[in-house]
N, C-alpha and C. Protein backbone atom coordinates (compact mmCIF):
# COMPACT_ATOMS: atom_id res chain seq x y z
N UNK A 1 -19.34 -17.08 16.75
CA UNK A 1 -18.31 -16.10 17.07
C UNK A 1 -17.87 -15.35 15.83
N UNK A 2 -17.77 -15.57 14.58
CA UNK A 2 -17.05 -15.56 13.62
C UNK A 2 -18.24 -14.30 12.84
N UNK A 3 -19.56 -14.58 13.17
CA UNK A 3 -20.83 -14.01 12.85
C UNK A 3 -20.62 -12.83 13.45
N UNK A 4 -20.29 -12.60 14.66
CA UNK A 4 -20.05 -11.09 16.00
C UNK A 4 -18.86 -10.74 15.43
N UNK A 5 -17.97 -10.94 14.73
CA UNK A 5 -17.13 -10.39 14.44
C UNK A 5 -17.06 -9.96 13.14
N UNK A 6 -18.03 -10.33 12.23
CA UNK A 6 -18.24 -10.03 11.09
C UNK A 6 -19.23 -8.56 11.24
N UNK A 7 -20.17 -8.98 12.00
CA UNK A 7 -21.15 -7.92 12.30
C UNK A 7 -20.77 -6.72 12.74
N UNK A 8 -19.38 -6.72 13.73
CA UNK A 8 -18.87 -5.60 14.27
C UNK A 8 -18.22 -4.69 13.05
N UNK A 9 -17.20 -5.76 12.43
CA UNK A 9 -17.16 -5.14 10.53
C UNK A 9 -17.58 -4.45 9.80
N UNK A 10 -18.71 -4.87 9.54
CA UNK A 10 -19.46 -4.69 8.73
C UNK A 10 -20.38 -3.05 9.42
N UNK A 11 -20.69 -2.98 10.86
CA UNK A 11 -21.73 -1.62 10.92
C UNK A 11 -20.44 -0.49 11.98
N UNK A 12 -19.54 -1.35 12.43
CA UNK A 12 -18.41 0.33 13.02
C UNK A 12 -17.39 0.26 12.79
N UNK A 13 -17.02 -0.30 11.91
CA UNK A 13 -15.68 0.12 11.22
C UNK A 13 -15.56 0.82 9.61
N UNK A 14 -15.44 2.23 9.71
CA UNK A 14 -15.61 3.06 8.39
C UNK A 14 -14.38 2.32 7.83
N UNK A 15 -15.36 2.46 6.47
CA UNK A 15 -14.65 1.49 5.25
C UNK A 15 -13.95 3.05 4.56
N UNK A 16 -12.48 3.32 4.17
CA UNK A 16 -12.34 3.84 3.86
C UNK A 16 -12.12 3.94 1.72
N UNK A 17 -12.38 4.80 1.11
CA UNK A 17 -12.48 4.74 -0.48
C UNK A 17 -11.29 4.64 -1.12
N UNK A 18 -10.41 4.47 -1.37
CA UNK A 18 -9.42 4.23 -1.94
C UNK A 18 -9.35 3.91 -3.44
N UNK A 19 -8.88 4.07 -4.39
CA UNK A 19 -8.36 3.42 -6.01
C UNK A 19 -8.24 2.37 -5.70
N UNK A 20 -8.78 1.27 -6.95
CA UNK A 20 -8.17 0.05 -6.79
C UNK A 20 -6.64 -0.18 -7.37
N UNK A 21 -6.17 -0.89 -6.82
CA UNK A 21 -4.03 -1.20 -6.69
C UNK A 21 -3.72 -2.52 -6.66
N UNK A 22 -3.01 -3.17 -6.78
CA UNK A 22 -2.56 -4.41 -7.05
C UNK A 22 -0.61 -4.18 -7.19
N UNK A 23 -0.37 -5.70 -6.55
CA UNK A 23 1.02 -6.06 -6.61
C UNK A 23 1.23 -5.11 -8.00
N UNK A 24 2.85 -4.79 -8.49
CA UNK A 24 3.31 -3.98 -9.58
C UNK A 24 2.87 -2.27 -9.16
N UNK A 25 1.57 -2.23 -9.24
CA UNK A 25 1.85 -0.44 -9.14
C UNK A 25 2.78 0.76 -8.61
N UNK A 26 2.58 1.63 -9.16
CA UNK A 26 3.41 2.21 -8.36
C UNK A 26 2.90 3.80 -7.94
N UNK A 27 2.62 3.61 -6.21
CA UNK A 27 1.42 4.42 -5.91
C UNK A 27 2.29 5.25 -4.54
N UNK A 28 1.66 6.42 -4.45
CA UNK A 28 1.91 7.41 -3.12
C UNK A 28 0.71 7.55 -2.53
N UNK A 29 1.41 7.33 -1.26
CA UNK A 29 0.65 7.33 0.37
C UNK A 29 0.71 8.85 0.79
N UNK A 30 -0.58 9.29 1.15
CA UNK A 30 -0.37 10.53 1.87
C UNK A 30 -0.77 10.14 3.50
N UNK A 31 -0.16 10.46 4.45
CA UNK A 31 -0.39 10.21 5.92
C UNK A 31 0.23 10.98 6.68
N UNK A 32 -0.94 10.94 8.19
CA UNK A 32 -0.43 12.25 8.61
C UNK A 32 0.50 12.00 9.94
N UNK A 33 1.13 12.51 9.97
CA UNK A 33 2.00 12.54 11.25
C UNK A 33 1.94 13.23 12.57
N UNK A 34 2.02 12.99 13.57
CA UNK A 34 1.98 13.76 14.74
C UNK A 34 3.27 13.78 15.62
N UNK A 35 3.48 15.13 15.74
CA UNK A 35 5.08 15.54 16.47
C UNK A 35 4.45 16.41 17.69
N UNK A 36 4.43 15.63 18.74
CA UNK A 36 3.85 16.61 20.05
C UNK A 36 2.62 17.30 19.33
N UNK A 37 2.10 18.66 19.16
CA UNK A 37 1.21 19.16 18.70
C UNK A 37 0.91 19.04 17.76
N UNK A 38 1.50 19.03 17.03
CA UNK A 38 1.88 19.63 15.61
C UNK A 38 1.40 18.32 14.83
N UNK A 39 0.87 18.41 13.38
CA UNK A 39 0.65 17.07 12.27
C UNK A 39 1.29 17.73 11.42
N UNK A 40 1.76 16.88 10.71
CA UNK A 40 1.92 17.47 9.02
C UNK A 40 1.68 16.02 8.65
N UNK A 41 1.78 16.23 7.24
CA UNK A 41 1.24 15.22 6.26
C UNK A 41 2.60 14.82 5.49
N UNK A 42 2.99 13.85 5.29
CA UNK A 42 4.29 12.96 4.77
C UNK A 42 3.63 11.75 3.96
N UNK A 43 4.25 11.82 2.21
CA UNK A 43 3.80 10.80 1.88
C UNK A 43 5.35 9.58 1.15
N UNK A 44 4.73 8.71 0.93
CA UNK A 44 5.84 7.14 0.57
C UNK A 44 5.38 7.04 -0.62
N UNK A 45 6.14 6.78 -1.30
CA UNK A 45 5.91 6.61 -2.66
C UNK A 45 6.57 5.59 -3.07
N UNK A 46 5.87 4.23 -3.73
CA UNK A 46 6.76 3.24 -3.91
C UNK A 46 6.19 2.63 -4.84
N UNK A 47 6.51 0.99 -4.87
CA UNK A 47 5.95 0.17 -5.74
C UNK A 47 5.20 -0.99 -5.03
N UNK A 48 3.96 -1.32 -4.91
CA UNK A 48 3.40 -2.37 -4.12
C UNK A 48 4.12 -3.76 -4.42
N UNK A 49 4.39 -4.28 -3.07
CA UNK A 49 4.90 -5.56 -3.81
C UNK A 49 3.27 -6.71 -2.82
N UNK A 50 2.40 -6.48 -1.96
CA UNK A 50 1.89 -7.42 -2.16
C UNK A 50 0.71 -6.33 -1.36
N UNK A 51 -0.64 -7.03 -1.71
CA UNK A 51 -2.18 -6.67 -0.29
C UNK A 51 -2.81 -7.97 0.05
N UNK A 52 -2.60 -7.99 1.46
CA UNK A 52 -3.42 -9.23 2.20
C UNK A 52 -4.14 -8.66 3.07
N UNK A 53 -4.73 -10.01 3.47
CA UNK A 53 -5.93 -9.66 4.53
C UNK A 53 -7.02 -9.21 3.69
N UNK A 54 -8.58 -9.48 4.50
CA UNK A 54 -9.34 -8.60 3.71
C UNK A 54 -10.05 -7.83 4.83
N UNK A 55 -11.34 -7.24 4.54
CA UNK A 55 -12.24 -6.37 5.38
C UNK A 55 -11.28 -5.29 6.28
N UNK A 56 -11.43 -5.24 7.39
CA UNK A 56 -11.03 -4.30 8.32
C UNK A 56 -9.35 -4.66 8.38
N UNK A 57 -9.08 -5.81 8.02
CA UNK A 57 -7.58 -6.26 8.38
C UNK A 57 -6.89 -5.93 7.39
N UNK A 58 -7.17 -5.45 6.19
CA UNK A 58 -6.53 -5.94 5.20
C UNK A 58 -5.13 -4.53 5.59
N UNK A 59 -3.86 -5.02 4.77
CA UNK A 59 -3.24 -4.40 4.52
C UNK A 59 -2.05 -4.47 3.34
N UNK A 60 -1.29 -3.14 2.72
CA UNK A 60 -0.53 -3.48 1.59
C UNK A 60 0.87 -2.44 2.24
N UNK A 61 1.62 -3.60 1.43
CA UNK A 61 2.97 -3.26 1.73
C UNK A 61 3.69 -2.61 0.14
N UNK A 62 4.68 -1.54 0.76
CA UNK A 62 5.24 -0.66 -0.34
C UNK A 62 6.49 -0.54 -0.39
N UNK A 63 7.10 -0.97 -0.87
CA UNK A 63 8.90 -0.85 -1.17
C UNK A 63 9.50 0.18 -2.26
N UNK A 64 10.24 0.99 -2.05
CA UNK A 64 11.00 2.50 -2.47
C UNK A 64 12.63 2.02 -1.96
N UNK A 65 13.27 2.40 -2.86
CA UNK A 65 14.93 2.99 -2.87
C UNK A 65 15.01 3.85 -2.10
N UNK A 66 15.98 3.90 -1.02
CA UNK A 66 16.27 5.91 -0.58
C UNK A 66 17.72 5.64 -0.63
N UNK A 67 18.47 5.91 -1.72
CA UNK A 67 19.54 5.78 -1.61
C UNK A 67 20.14 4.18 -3.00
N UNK A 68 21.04 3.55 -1.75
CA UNK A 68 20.78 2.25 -2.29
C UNK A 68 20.05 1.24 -1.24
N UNK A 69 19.57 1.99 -0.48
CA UNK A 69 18.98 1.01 0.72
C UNK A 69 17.40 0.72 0.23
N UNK A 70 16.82 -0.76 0.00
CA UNK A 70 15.27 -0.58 0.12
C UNK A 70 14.63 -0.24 1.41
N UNK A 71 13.86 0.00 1.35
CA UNK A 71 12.73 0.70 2.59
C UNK A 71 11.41 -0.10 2.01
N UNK A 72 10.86 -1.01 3.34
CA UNK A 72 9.43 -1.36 2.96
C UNK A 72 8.84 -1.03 4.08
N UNK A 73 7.45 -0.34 3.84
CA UNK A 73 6.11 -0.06 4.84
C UNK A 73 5.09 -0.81 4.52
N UNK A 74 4.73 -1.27 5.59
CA UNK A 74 2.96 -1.76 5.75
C UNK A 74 2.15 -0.79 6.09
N UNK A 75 0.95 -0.57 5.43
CA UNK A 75 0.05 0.21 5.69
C UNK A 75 -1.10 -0.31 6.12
N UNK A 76 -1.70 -0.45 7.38
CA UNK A 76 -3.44 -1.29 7.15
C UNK A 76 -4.67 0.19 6.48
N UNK A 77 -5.54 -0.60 5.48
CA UNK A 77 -6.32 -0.12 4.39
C UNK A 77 -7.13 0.97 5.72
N UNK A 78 -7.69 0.66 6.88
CA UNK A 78 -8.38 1.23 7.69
C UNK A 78 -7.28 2.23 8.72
N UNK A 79 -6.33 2.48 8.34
CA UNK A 79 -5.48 3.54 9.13
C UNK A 79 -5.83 5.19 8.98
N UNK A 80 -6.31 5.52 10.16
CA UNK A 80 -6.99 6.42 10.47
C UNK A 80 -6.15 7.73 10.04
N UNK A 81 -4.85 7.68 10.12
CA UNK A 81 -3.49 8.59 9.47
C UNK A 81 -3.84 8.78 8.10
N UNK A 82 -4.43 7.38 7.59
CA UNK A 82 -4.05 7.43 5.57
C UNK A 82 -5.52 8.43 5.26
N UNK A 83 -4.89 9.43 4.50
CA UNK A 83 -5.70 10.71 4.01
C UNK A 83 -5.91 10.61 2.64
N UNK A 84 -4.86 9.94 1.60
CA UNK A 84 -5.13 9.32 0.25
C UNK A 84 -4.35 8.65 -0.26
N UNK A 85 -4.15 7.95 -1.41
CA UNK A 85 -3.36 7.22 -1.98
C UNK A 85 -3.56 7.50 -3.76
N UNK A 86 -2.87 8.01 -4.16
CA UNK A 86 -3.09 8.43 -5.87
C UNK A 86 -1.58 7.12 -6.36
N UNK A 87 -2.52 6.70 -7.73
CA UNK A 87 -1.90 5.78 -8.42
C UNK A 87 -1.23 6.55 -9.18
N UNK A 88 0.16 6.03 -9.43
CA UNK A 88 0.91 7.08 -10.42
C UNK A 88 1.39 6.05 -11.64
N UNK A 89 1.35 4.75 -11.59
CA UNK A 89 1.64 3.72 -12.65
C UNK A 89 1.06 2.35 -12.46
N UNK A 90 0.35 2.00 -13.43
CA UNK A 90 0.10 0.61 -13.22
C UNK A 90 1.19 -0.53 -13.92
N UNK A 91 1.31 -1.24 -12.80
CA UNK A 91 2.80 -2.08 -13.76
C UNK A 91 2.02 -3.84 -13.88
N UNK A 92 2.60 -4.18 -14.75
CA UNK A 92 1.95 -5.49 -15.63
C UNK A 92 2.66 -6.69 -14.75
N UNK A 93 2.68 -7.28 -13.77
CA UNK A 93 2.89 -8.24 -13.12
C UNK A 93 2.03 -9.67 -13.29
N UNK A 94 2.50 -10.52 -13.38
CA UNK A 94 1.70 -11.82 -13.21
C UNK A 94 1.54 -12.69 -11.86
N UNK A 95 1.88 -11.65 -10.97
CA UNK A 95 2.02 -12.30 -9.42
C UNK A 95 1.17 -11.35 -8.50
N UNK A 96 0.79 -12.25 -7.51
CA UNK A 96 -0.17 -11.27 -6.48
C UNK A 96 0.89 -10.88 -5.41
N UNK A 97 1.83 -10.99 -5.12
CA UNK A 97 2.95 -10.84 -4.57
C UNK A 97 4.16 -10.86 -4.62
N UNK A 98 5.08 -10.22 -5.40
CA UNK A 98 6.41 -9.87 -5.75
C UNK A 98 7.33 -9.75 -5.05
N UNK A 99 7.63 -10.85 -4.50
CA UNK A 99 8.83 -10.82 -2.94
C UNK A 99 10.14 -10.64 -3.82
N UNK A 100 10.22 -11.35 -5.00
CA UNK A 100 11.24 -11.44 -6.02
C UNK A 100 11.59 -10.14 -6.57
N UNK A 101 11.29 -9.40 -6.38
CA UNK A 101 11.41 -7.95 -6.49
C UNK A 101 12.52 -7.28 -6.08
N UNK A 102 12.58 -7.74 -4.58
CA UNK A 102 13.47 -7.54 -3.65
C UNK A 102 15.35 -7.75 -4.20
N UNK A 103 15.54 -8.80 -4.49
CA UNK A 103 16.76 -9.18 -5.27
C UNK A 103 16.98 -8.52 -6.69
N UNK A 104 16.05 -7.90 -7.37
CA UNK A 104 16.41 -7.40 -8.44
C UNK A 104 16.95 -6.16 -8.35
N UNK A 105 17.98 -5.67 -9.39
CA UNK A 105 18.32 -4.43 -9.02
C UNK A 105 18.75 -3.85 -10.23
N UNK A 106 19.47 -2.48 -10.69
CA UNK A 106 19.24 -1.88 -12.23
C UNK A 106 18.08 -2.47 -13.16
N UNK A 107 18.55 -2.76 -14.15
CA UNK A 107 17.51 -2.50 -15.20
C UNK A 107 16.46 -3.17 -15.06
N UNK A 108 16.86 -4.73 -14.58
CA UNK A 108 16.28 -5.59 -14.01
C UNK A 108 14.82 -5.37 -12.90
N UNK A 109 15.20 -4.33 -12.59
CA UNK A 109 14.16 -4.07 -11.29
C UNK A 109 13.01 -3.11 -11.74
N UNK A 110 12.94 -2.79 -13.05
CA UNK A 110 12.32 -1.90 -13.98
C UNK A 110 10.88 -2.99 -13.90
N UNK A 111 9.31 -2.28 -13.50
CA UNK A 111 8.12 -3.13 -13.97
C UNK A 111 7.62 -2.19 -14.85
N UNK A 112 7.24 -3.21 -16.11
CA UNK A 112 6.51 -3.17 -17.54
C UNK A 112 5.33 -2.08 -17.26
N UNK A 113 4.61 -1.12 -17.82
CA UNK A 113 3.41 -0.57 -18.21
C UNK A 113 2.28 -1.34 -18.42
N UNK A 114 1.10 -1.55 -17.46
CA UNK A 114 0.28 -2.34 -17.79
C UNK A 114 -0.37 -1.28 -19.45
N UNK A 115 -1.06 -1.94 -20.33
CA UNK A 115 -1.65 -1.20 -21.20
C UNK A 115 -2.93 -0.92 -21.13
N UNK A 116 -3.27 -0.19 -21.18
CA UNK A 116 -4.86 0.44 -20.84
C UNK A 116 -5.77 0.84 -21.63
């Protein structure tokens, strides 16, 4: 079973190209929206705090300020909406998932420059 479901994976589900990203970055989503007829394109701009799942499942979640309120989105990697994703900072984390993120706030909530 596990083989038929790999196989279905692997030959009809378009793999889409993306940058590679990791927990810390801090990256914008472009995706498109549909209002009755009409699309436009709306993007999120945040800081990844984790990506799970892999192959067709995988997905990464993005947390942004609007205000003083956080806002987090899940995105799955194969969402037919997501049109691109440009990295705008790589941040130096030692965790594959930054839930601890969440509680930090001013200066505190600042992630380091990975060096390149």
């Amino acid at each position: 079973m596990a083989n038929l479901v790999d196989f279905v994976n692997n030959e009809f589900v378009t793999k889409k190209e993306f940058p590679e990203f990791g927990a810390g970055d801090t990256i914008t989503v472009y995706y498109e929206i549909k209002e009755g007829e009409k699309t436009r394109t709306q993007f999120f701009k945040g800081v990844v705090i984790q990506r799970r799942g892999t192959g067709s499942t995988e997905t990464f979640t993005i947390r942004k300020m609007s205000g003083s309120v956080g806002v987090e989105r899940i995105f799955p990697i194969n969402l037919p909406a997501l049109q691109k994703v440009e990295i705008n900072k790589k941040g130096a984390v030692r965790r594959a998932r930054i839930f601890y993120f969440r509680e930090l706030t001013g200066k505190k909530a600042r992630i380091k420059d990975k060096r390149r």
